[in-house]
Protein backbone atom coordinates (compact mmCIF):
# COMPACT_ATOMS: atom_id res chain seq x y z
CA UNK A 1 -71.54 72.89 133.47
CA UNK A 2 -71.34 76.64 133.47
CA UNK A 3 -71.51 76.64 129.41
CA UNK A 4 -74.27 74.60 130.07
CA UNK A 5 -75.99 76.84 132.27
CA UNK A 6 -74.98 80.44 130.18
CA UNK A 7 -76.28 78.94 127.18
CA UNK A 8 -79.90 78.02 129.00
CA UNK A 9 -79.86 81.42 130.29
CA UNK A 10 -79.08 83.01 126.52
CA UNK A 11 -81.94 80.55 125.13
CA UNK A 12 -84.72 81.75 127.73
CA UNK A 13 -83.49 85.30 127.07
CA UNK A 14 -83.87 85.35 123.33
CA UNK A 15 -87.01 82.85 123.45
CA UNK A 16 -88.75 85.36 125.89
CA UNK A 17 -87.69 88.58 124.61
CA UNK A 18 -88.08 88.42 120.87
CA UNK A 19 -91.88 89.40 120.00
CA UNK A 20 -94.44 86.76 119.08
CA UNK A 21 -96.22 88.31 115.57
CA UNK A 22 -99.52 88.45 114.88
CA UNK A 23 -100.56 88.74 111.64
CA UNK A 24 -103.23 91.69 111.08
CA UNK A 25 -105.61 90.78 109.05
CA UNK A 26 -108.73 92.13 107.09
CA UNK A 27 -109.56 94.89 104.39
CA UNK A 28 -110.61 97.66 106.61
CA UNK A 29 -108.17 97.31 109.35
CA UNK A 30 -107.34 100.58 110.62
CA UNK A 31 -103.44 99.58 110.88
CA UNK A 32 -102.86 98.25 107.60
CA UNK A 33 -104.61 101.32 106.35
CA UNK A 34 -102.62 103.15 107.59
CA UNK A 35 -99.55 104.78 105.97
CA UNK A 36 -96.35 104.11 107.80
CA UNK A 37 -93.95 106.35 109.32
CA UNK A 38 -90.23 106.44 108.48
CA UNK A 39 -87.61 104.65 110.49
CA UNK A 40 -84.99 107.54 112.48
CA UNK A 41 -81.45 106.70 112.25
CA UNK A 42 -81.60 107.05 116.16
CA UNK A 43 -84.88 104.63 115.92
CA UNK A 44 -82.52 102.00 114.11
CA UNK A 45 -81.33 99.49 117.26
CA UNK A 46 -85.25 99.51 118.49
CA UNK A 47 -86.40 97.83 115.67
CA UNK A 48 -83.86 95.05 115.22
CA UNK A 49 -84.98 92.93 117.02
CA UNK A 50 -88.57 93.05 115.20
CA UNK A 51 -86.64 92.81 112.14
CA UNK A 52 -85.18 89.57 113.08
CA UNK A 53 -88.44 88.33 114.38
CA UNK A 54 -89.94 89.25 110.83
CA UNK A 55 -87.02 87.44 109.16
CA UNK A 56 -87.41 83.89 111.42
CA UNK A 57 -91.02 84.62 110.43
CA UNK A 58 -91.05 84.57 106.99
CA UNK A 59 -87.69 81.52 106.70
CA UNK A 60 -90.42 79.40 109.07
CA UNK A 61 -92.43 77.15 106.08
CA UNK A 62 -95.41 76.43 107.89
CA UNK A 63 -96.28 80.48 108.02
CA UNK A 64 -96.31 80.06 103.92
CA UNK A 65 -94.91 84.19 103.45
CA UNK A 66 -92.08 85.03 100.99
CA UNK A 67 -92.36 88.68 102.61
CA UNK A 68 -94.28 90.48 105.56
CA UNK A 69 -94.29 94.47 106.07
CA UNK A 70 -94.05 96.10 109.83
CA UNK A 71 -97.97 97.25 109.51
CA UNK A 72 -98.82 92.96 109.42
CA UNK A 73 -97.20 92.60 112.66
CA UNK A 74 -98.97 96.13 114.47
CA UNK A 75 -96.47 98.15 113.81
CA UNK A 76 -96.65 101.42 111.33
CA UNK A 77 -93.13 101.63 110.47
CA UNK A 78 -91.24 101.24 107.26
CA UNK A 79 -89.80 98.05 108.06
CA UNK A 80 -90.15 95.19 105.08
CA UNK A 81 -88.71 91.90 104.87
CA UNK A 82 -88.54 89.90 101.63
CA UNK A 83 -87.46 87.15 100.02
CA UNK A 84 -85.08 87.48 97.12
CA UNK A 85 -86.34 84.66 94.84
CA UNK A 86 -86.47 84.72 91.22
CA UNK A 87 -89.40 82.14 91.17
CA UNK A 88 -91.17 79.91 93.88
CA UNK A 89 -88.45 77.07 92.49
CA UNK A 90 -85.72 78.83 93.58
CA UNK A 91 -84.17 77.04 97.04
CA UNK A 92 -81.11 79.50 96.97
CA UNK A 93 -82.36 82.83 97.56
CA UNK A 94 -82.04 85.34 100.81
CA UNK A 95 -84.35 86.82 103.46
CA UNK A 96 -83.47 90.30 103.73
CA UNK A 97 -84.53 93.27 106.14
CA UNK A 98 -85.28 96.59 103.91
CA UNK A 99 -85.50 99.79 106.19
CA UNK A 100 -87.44 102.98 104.48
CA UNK A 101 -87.03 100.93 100.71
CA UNK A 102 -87.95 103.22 98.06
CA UNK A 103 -88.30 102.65 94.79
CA UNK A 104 -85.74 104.82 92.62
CA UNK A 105 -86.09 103.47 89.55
CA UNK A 106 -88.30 100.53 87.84
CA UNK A 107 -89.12 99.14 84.13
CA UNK A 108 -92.05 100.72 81.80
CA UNK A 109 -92.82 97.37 81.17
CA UNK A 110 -95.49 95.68 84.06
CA UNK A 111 -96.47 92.14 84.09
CA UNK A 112 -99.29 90.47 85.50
CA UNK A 113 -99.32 87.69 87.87
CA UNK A 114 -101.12 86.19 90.69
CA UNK A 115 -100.79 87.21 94.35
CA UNK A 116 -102.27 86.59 97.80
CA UNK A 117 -100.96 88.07 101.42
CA UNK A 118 -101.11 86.58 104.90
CA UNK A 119 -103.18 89.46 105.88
CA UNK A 120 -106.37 88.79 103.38
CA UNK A 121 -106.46 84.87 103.74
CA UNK A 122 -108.11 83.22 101.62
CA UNK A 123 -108.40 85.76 98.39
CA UNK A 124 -105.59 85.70 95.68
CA UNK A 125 -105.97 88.13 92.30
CA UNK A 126 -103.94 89.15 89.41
CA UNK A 127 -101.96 92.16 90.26
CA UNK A 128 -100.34 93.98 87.41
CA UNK A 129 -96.74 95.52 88.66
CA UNK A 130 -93.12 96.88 87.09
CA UNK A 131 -91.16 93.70 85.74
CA UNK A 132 -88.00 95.40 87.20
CA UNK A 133 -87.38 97.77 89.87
CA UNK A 134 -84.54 99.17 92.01
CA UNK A 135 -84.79 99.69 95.70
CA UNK A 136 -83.04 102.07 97.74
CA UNK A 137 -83.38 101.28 101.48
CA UNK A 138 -81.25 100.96 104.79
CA UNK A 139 -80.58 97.34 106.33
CA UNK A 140 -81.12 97.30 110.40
CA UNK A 141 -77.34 98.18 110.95
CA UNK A 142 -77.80 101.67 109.37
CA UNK A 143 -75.91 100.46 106.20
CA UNK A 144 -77.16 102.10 102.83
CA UNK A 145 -78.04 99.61 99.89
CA UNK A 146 -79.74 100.07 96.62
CA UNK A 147 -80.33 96.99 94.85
CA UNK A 148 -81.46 96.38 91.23
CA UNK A 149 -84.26 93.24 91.04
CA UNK A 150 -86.62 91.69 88.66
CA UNK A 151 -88.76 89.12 88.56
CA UNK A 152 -90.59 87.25 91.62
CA UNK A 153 -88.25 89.69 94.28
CA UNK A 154 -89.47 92.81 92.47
CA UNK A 155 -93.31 92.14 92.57
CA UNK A 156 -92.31 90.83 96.87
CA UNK A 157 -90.98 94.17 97.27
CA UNK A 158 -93.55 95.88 95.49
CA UNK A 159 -96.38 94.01 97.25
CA UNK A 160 -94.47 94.76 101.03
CA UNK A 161 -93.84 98.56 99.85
CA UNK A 162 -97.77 99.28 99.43
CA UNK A 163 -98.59 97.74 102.93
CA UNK A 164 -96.49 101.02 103.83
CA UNK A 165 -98.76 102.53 102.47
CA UNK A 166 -101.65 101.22 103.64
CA UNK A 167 -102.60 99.40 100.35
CA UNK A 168 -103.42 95.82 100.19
CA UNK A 169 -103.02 93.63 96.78
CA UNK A 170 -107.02 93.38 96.44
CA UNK A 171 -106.67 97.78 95.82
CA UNK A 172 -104.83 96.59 92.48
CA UNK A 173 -106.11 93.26 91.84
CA UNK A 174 -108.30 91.72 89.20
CA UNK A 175 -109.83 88.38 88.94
CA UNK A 176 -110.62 88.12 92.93
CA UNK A 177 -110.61 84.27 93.66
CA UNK A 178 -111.80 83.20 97.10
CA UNK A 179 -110.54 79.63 98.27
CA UNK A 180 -111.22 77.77 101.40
């Protein structure tokens, strides 16, 4: 009974006191304009929790993301979390949080392909971006990773880096579609 009753508590807790996200949405919205500031080692344990929220987020099918930056959920921090899939086949891959990525190194070779983003509904376009990159960032234990990707996880982590800067996919895309 009191296992019972310590794991209904734990529940409510974590139910309660993890944020509900909002997706921001819309071309001239002043947050996703906006470019975000770095993450402070001492600001680290703060933002776990929205890290987390951004990672059940984005594993949740029905909110159709493979990645979602801090400024889509109000927040103008460098905080991404992506997918690491090498195509939308692939059922194996992880959902990562990236703290302050940057982009050390990256292909001369770019490759165009089709993208959309929860926070411009509606509108996909062809966005042309490196075919390889590799990412330097911090994961929300303070641990320092640089990892080397291509393919469908390089164009996520592109995509999530520019909403740090307050650039959305339509900035860089061509053939605007619009569907219903």
């Amino acid at each position: 009974m009191r296992n019972w009753l310590l794991f209904k508590y734990i529940f409510f807790f974590l139910s309660t006191n993890m944020p509900k996200l909002t997706i921001e949405t819309g071309d001239d919205n002043e947050i996703l304009r906006s470019v975000s500031d770095t993450i402070k080692p001492a600001e680290l344990k703060q933002y776990r929790a929205l890290a987390e929220s951004m990672i059940k987020h984005i594993k949740n099918p029905d909110n159709g993301g493979v990645g979602l930056a801090a400024p889509q959920v109000g927040v103008n921090k460098r905080l991404i979390v992506v997918s690491l899939m090498k195509d939308y086949e692939d059922e194996n891959y992880r959902v990562i949080a990236m703290i302050n990525p940057d982009i050390i190194e990256h292909s001369e070779e770019k490759v165009k392909w089709e993208e959309g983003c929860l926070s411009v509904p509606g509108e996909t376009g062809d966005v042309l971006r490196w075919s390889w990159i590799k990412v330097s960032f911090i994961d929300p234990e303070g641990r320092k990773y640089a990892m080397k990707l291509d393919s469908l996880a390089a164009r996520i982590i592109q995509h999530e880096i520019d909403h740090l800067d307050g650039i959305l996919f339509t900035d860089k895309a061509t053939n605007i579609e619009f569907k219903a």
